[in-house]
Protein backbone atom coordinates (compact mmCIF):
# COMPACT_ATOMS: atom_id res chain seq x y z
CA UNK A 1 0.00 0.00 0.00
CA UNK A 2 1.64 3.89 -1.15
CA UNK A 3 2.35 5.91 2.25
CA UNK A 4 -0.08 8.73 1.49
CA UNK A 5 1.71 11.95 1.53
CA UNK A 6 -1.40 14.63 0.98
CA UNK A 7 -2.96 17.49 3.47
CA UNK A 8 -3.27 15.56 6.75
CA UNK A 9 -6.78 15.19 8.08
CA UNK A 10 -7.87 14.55 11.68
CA UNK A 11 -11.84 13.07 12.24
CA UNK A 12 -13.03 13.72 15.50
CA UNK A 13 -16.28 11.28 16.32
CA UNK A 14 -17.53 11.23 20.38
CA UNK A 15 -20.28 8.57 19.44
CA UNK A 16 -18.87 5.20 18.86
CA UNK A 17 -15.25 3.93 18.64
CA UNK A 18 -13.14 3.61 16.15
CA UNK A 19 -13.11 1.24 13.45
CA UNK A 20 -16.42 0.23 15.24
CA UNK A 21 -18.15 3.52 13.77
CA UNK A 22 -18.72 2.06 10.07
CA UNK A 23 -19.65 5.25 8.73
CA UNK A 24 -16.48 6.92 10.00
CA UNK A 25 -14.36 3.91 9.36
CA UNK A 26 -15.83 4.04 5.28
CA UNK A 27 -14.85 7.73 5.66
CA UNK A 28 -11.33 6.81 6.99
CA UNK A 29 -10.46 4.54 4.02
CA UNK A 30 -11.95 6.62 1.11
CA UNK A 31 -9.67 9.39 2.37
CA UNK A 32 -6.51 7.27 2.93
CA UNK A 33 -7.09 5.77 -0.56
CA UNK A 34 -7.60 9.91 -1.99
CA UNK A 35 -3.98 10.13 -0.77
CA UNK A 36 -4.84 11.84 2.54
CA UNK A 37 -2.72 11.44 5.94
CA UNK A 38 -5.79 10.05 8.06
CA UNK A 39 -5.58 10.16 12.07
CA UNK A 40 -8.79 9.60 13.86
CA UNK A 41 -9.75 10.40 17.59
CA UNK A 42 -12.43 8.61 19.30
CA UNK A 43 -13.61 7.03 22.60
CA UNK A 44 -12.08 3.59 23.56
CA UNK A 45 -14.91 0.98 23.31
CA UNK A 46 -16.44 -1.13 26.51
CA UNK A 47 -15.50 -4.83 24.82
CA UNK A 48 -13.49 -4.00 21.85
CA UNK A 49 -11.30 -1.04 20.03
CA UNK A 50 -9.78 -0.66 23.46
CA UNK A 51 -5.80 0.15 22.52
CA UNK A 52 -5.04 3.67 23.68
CA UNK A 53 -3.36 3.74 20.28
CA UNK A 54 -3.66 1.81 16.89
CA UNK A 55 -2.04 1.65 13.51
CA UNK A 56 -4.74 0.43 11.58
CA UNK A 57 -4.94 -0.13 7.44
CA UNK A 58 -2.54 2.98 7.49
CA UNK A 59 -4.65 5.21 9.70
CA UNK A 60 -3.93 6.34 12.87
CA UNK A 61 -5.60 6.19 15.70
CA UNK A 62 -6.08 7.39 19.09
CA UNK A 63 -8.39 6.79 22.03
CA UNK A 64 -9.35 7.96 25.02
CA UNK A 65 -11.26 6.30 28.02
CA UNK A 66 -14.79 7.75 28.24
CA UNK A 67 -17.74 7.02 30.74
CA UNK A 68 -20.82 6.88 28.47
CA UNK A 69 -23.77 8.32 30.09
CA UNK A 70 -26.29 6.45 30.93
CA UNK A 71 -28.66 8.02 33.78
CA UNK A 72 -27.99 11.54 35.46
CA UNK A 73 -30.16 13.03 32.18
CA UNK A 74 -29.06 16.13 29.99
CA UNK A 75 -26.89 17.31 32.65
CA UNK A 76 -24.59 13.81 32.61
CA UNK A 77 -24.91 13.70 29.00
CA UNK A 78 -22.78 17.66 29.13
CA UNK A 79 -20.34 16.02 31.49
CA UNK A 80 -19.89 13.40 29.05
CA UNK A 81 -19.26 15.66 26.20
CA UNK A 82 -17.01 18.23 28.14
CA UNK A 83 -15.17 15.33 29.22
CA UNK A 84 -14.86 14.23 25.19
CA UNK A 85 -14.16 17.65 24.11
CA UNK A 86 -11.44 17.96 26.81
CA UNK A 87 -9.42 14.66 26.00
CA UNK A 88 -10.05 14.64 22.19
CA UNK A 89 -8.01 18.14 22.45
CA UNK A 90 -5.66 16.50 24.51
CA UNK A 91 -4.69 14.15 22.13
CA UNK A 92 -5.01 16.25 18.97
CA UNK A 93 -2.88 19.22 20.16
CA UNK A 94 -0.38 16.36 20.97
CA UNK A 95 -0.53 14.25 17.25
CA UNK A 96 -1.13 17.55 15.06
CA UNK A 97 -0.84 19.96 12.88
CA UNK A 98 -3.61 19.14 10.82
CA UNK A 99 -5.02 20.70 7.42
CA UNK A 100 -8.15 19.52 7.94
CA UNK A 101 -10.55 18.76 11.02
CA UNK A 102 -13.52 16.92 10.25
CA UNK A 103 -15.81 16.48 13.05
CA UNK A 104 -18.78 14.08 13.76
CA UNK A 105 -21.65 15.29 15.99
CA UNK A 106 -23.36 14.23 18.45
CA UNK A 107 -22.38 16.18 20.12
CA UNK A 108 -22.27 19.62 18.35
CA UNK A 109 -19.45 20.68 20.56
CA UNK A 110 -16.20 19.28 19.20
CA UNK A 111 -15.72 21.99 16.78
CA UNK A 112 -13.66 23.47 20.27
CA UNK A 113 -11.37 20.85 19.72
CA UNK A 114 -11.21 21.86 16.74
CA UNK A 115 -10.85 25.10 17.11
CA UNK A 116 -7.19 25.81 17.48
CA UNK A 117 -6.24 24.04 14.28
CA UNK A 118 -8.87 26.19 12.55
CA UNK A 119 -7.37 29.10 14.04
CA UNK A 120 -3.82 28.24 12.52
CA UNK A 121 -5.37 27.58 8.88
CA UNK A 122 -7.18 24.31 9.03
CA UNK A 123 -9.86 23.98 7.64
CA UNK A 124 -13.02 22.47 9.28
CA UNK A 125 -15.52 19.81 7.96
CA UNK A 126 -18.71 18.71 9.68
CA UNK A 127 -20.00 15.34 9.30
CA UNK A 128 -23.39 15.77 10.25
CA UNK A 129 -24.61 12.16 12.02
CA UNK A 130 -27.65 13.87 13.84
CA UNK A 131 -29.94 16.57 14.40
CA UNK A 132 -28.59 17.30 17.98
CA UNK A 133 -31.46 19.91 18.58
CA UNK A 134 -33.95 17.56 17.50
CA UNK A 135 -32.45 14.64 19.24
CA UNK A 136 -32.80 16.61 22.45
CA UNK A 137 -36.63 17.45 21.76
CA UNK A 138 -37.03 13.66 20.86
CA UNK A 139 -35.31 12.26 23.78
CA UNK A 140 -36.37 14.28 26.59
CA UNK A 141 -39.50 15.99 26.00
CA UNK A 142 -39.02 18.68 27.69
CA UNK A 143 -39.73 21.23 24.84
CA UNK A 144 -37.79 24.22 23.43
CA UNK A 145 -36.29 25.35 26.84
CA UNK A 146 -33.07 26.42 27.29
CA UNK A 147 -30.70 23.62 26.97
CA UNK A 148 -32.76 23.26 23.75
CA UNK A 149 -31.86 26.45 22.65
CA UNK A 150 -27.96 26.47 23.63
CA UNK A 151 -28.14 23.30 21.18
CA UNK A 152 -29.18 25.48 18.49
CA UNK A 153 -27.02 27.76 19.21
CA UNK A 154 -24.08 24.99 19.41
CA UNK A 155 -24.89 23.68 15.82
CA UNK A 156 -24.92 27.35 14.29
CA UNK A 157 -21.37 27.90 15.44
CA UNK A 158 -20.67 24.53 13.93
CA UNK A 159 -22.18 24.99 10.37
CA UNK A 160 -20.50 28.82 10.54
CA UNK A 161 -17.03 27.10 11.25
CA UNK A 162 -17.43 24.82 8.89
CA UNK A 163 -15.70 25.08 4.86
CA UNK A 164 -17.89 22.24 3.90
CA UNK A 165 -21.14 20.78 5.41
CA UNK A 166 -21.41 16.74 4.95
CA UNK A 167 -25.31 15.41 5.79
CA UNK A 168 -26.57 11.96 5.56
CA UNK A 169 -29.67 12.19 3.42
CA UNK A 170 -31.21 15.37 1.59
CA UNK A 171 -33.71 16.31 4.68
CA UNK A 172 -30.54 16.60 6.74
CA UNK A 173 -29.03 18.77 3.73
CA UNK A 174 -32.06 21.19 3.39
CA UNK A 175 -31.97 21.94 7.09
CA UNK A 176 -28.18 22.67 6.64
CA UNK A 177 -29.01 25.42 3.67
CA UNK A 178 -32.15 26.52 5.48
CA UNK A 179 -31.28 26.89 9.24
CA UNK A 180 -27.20 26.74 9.25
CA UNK A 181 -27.31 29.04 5.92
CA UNK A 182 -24.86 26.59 4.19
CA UNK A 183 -24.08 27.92 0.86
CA UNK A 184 -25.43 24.94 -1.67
CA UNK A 185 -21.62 24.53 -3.00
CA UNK A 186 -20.13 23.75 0.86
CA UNK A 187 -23.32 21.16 1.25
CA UNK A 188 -22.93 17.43 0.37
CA UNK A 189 -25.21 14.18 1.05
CA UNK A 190 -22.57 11.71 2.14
CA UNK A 191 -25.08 8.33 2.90
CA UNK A 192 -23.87 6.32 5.39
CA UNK A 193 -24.34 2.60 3.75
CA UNK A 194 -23.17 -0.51 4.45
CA UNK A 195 -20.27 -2.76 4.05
CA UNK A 196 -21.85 -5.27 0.91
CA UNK A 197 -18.57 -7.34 2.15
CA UNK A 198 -19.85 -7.77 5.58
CA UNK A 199 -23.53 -7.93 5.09
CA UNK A 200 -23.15 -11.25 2.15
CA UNK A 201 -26.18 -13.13 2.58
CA UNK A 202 -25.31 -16.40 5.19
CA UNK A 203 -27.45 -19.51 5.73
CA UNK A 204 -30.50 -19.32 7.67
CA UNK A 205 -29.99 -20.48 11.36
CA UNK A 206 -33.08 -22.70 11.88
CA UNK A 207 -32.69 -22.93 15.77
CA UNK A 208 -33.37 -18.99 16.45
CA UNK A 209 -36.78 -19.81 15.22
CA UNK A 210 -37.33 -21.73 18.75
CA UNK A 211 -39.51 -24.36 17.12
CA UNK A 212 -42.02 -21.04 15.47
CA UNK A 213 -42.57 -21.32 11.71
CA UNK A 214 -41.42 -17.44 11.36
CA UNK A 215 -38.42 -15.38 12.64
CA UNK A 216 -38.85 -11.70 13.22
CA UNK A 217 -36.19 -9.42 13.95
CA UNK A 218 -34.94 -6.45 15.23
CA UNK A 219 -31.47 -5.54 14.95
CA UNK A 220 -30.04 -2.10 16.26
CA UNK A 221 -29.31 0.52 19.13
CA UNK A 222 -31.68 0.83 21.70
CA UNK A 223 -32.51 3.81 23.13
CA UNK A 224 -35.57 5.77 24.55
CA UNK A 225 -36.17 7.16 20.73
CA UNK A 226 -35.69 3.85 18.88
CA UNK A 227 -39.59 2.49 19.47
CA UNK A 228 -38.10 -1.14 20.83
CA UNK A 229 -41.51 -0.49 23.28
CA UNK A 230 -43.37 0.06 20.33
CA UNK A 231 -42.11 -3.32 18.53
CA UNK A 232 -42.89 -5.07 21.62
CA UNK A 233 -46.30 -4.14 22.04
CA UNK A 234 -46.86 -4.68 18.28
CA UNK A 235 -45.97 -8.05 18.43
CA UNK A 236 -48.07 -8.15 21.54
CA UNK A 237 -50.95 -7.01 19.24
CA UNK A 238 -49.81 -9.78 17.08
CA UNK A 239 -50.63 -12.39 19.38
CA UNK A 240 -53.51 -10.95 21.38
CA UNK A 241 -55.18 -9.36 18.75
CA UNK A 242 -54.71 -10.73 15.53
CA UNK A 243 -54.54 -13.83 17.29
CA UNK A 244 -51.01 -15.22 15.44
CA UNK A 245 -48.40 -16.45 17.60
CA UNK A 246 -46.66 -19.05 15.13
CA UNK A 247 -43.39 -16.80 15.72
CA UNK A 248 -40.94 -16.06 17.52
CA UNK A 249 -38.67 -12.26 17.42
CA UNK A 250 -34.93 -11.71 18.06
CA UNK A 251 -33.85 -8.32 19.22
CA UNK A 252 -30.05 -8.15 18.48
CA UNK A 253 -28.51 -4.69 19.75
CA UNK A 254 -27.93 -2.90 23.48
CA UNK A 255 -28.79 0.72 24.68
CA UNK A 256 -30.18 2.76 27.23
CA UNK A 257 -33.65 1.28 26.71
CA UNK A 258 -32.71 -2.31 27.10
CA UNK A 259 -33.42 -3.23 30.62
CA UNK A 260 -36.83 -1.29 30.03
CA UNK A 261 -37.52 -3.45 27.00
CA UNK A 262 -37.27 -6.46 28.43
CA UNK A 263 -39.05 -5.71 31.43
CA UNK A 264 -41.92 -4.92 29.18
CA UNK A 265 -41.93 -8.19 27.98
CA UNK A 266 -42.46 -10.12 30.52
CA UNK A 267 -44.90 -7.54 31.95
CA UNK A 268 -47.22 -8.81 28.82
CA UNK A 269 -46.29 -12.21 28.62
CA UNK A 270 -43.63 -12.26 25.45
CA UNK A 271 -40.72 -13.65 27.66
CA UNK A 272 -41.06 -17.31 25.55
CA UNK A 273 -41.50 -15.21 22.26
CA UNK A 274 -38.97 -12.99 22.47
CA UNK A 275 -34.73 -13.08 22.71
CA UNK A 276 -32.57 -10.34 24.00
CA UNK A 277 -29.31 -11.41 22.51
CA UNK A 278 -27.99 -8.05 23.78
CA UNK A 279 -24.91 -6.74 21.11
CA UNK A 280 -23.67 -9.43 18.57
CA UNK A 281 -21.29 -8.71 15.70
CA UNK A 282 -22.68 -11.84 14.18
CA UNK A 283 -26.09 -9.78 12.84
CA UNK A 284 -26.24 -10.98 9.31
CA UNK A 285 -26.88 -14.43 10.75
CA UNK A 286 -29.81 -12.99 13.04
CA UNK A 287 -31.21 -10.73 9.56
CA UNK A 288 -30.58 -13.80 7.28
CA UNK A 289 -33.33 -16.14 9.43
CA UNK A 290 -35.51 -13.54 9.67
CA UNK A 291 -38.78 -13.58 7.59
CA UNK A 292 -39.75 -10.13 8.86
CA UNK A 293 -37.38 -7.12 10.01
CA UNK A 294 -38.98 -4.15 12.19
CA UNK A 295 -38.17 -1.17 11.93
CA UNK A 296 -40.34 0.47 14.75
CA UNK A 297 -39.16 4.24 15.15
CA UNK A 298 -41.82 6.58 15.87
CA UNK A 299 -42.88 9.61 14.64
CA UNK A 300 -40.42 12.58 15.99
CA UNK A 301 -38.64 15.91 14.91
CA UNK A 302 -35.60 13.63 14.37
CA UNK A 303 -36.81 10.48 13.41
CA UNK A 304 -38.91 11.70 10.58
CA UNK A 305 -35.81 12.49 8.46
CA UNK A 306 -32.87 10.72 9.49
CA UNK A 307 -32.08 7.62 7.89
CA UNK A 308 -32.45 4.44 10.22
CA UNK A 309 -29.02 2.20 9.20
CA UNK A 310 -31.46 -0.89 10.29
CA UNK A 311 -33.62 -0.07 7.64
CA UNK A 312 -30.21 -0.15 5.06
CA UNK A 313 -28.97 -3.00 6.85
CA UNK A 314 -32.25 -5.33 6.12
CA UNK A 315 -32.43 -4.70 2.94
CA UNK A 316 -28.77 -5.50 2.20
CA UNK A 317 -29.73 -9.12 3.43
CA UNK A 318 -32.50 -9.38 0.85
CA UNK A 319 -35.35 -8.77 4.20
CA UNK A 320 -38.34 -7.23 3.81
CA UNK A 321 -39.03 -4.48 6.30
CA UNK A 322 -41.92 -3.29 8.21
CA UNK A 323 -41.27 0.67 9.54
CA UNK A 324 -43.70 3.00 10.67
CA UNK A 325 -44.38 5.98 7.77
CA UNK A 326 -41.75 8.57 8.30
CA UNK A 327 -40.36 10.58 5.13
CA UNK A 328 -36.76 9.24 5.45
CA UNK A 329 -37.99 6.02 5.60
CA UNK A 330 -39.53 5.86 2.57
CA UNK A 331 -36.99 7.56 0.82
CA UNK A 332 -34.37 4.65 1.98
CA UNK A 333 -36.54 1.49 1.42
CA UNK A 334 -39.38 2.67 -1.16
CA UNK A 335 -41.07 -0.63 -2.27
CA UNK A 336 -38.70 -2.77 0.24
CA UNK A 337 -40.93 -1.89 3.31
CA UNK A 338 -44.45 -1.82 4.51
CA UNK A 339 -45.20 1.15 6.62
CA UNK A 340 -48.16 1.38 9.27
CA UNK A 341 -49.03 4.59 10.07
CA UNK A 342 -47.08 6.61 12.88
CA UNK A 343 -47.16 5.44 16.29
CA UNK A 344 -50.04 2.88 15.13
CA UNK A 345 -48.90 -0.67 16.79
CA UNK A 346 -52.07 -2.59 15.59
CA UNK A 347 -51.58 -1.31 12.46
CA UNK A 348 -47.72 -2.08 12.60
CA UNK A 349 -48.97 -5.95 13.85
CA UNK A 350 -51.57 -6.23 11.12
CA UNK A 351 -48.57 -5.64 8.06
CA UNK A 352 -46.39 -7.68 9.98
CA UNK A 353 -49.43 -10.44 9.92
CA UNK A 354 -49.99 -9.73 5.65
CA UNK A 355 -46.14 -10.27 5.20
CA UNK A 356 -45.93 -13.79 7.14
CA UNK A 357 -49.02 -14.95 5.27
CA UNK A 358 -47.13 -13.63 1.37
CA UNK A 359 -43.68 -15.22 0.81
CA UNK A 360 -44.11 -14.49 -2.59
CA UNK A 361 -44.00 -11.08 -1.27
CA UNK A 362 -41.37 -11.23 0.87
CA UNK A 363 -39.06 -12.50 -1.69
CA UNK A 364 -39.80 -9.72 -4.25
CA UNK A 365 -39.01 -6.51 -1.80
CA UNK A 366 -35.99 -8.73 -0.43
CA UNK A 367 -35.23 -8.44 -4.26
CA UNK A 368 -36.10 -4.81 -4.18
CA UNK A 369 -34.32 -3.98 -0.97
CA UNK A 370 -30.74 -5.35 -1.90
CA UNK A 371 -30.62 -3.60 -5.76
CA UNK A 372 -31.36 -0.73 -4.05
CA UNK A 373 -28.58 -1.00 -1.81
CA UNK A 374 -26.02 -2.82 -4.35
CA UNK A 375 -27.33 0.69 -7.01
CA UNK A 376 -28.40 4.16 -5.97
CA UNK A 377 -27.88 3.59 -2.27
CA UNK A 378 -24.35 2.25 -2.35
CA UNK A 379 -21.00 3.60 -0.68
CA UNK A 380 -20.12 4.19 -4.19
CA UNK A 381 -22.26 7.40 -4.54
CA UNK A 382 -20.94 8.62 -0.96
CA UNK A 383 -17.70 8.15 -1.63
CA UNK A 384 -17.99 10.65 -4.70
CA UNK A 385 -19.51 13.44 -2.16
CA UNK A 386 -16.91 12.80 0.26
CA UNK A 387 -14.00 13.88 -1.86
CA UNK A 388 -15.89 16.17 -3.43
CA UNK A 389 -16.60 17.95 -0.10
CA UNK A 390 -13.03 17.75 1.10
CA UNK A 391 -12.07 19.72 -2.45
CA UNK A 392 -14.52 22.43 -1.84
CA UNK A 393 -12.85 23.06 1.82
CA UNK A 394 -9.33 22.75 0.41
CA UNK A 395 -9.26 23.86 -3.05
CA UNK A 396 -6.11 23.55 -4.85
CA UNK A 397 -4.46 21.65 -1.89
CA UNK A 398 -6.85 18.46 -2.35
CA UNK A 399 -5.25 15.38 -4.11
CA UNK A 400 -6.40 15.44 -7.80
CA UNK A 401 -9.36 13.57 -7.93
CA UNK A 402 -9.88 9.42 -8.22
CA UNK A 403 -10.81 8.27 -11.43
CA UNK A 404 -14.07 6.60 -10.08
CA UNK A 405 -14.50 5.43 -6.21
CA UNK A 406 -15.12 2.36 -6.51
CA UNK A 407 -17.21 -0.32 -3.78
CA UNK A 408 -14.09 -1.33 -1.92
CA UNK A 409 -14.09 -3.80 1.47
CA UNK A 410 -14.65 -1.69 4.73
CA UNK A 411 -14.67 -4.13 6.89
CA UNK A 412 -14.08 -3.88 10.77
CA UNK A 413 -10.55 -5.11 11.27
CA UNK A 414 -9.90 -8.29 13.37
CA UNK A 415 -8.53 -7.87 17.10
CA UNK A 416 -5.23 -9.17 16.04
CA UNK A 417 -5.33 -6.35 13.04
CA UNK A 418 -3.97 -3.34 14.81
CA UNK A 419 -0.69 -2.42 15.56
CA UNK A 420 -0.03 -0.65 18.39
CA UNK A 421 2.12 2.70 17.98
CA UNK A 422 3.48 5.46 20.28
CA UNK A 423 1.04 7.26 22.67
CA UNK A 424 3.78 9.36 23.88
């Protein structure tokens, strides 16, 4: 592999580890394979990614240990990100200079990490993951109160930093030109899509159907915005109501809602129906034995137009998908899904019900689901964006442009993979 010798770029992501963050691992690559010098700061993980330092692929990176909130409410979630902010500057200011910063909300505060190498030249690209202010009015109901509004002020001194603007799907994009005042030139849809090395259709494992003739699934984070509650009582619906119960459901994935989830179920008698596998890498074997995939996010400010990665990941698989009706949604899985109106669990039961009763059906939007993912939904497209938004920032000190990104391998690295390098 050439040593890349172009601008060097530092990511900044709070969210997830690193190379655990697919989106920002893709990102990583494309950029390293541009001819850019990629370092990446991020939290060390709870079971893996958990070297305080890494030579990975050719990228650098850096972690720092980082207590993930998980009760104490908004104010632990600003200790958390102070905390971030704090050590990511640590280490940057330590590894740098950098030409280019690109950082990766939530939360919308590391552009003061940031900020000293923007100060000196650099210039500053932000990844958009999430609509922080919208997040916050999904999460916590509490309205458009203060801490509400110091997020909107937080993401307008992000987006006015910024040289370029990178958003996951167009809704994200228009609220960048409308609200951050983004010029249309600095603004780029960079999809986050998934590996097609990692999620290759695998052989259906028989035994997670527990003896059922159908398999549904749920694969994904789970926190108090994700609608696991929702997917539970819809399959409680399922049973009680429709009177169906020749299934059983698999809820791969972990989150601040989990406990709560399960409690649920035994509270209305699903604890035979349903397993909590809590976080498995191994999810293309859990979406592979699936008949059915749920995609139960309710109606909010943030859910409407984000794009659910569950929803991306299904239909990779070849699974047909059953979401609730929000714009994003539809734009991701168009014919691949059945959607039940918002918030509507006997509704979200009943197309569950048609889809287990029409294999014929379910094999066609599998169909549907996986072109769309292997065509106009592929890394392929993003990868184009992505370059092209680092040139707008840099200008004449970008590498010349690739020939044509092509679909290359992404995949997460094995343990043994990294090699360690100097902290110092």
């Amino acid at each position: 592999m050439p040593t890349p010798t172009g601008p060097r770029v530092l990511i900044l992501v709070e969210n997830l580890s690193v190379p655990f963050d697919r989106r920002v691992w893709q990102e990583a690559l494309t950029l390293r394979d541009a001819g850019y010098r990629v370092t990446v700061i991020s939290p060390q993980g709870s079971k893996r990614d958990r070297e305080p330092a890494a030579l990975i692929d050719g990228i650098r990176v850096y972690r720092y240990p980082l207590k993930a909130q998980t009760s104490g409410g908004a104010a632990g979630y600003a200790r958390e990100y102070v905390s971030a902010v704090a050590q990511s500057l640590r280490l940057a200011w330590r590894h740098g200079p950098y030409e280019v910063v690109q950082v990766c909300n939530p939360p919308d505060l590391l552009f003061a990490a940031a900020l000293p190498f923007r100060l000196r030249g650099a210039k500053l690209i932000y990844d958009q993951h999430d609509l922080v202010p919208e997040l916050y009015l999904s999460r916590f109901r509490r309205g458009k109160d203060a801490a509400y509004k110091a997020l909107r002020m937080l993401e307008r001194t992000t987006y006015a930093l910024s040289n370029a603007v990178m958003s996951t799907n167009e809704s994200y994009r228009r609220i960048a030109l409308e609200r951050g005042r983004v010029r249309p030139d600095r603004s780029f849809v960079v999809r986050s899509a998934p590996d097609l090395s990692r999620f290759a259709p695998v052989p259906a494992d028989e035994s997670l159907r527990k003896g059922a003739s159908h398999l549904l699934c749920y694969v994904g984070v789970m926190g108090p915005q994700d609608g696991v509650d929702y997917a539970i009582r819809s399959l409680a619906a399922l049973r009680d109501d429709l009177g169906y119960d020749d299934w059983h459901a698999v809820f791969v994935g972990d989150g601040d809602a989990f406990n709560d989830t399960v409690s649920l179920a035994e509270q209305l008698g699903l604890s035979d129906k349903v397993t909590f596998t809590g976080f498995d890498p191994d999810i293309a074997r859990y979406i592979c034995s699936a008949d059915v995939c749920l995609a139960p996010d309710p109606m909010s400010p943030l859910n409407d137009v984000s794009t659910m990665n569950k929803i991306v990941e299904y239909m990779a698989l070849g699974r047909p998908v059953v979401s609730f009706d929000l714009t994003e949604s539809r734009v991701s899985a168009g014919t691949a899904a059945v959607y039940a109106p918002a918030d509507d669990t006997h509704r979200f039961a009943q197309a569950i019900l048609g889809l287990l009763r029409d294999p014929a059906r379910r094999e066609a939007m599998g169909r549907v689901g996986r072109a769309r993912v292997e065509g106009e939904l592929s890394w392929a497209h993003s990868q184009r964006n992505l370059l092209a938004a680092y040139r707008a920032a840099l200008g004449r000190k970008a590498p010349p442009p690739l020939p044509a990104p092509v679909e290359r391998p992404a995949t997460v690295p094995s343990a043994a993979a990294p090699r360690p390098i100097d902290v110092g």
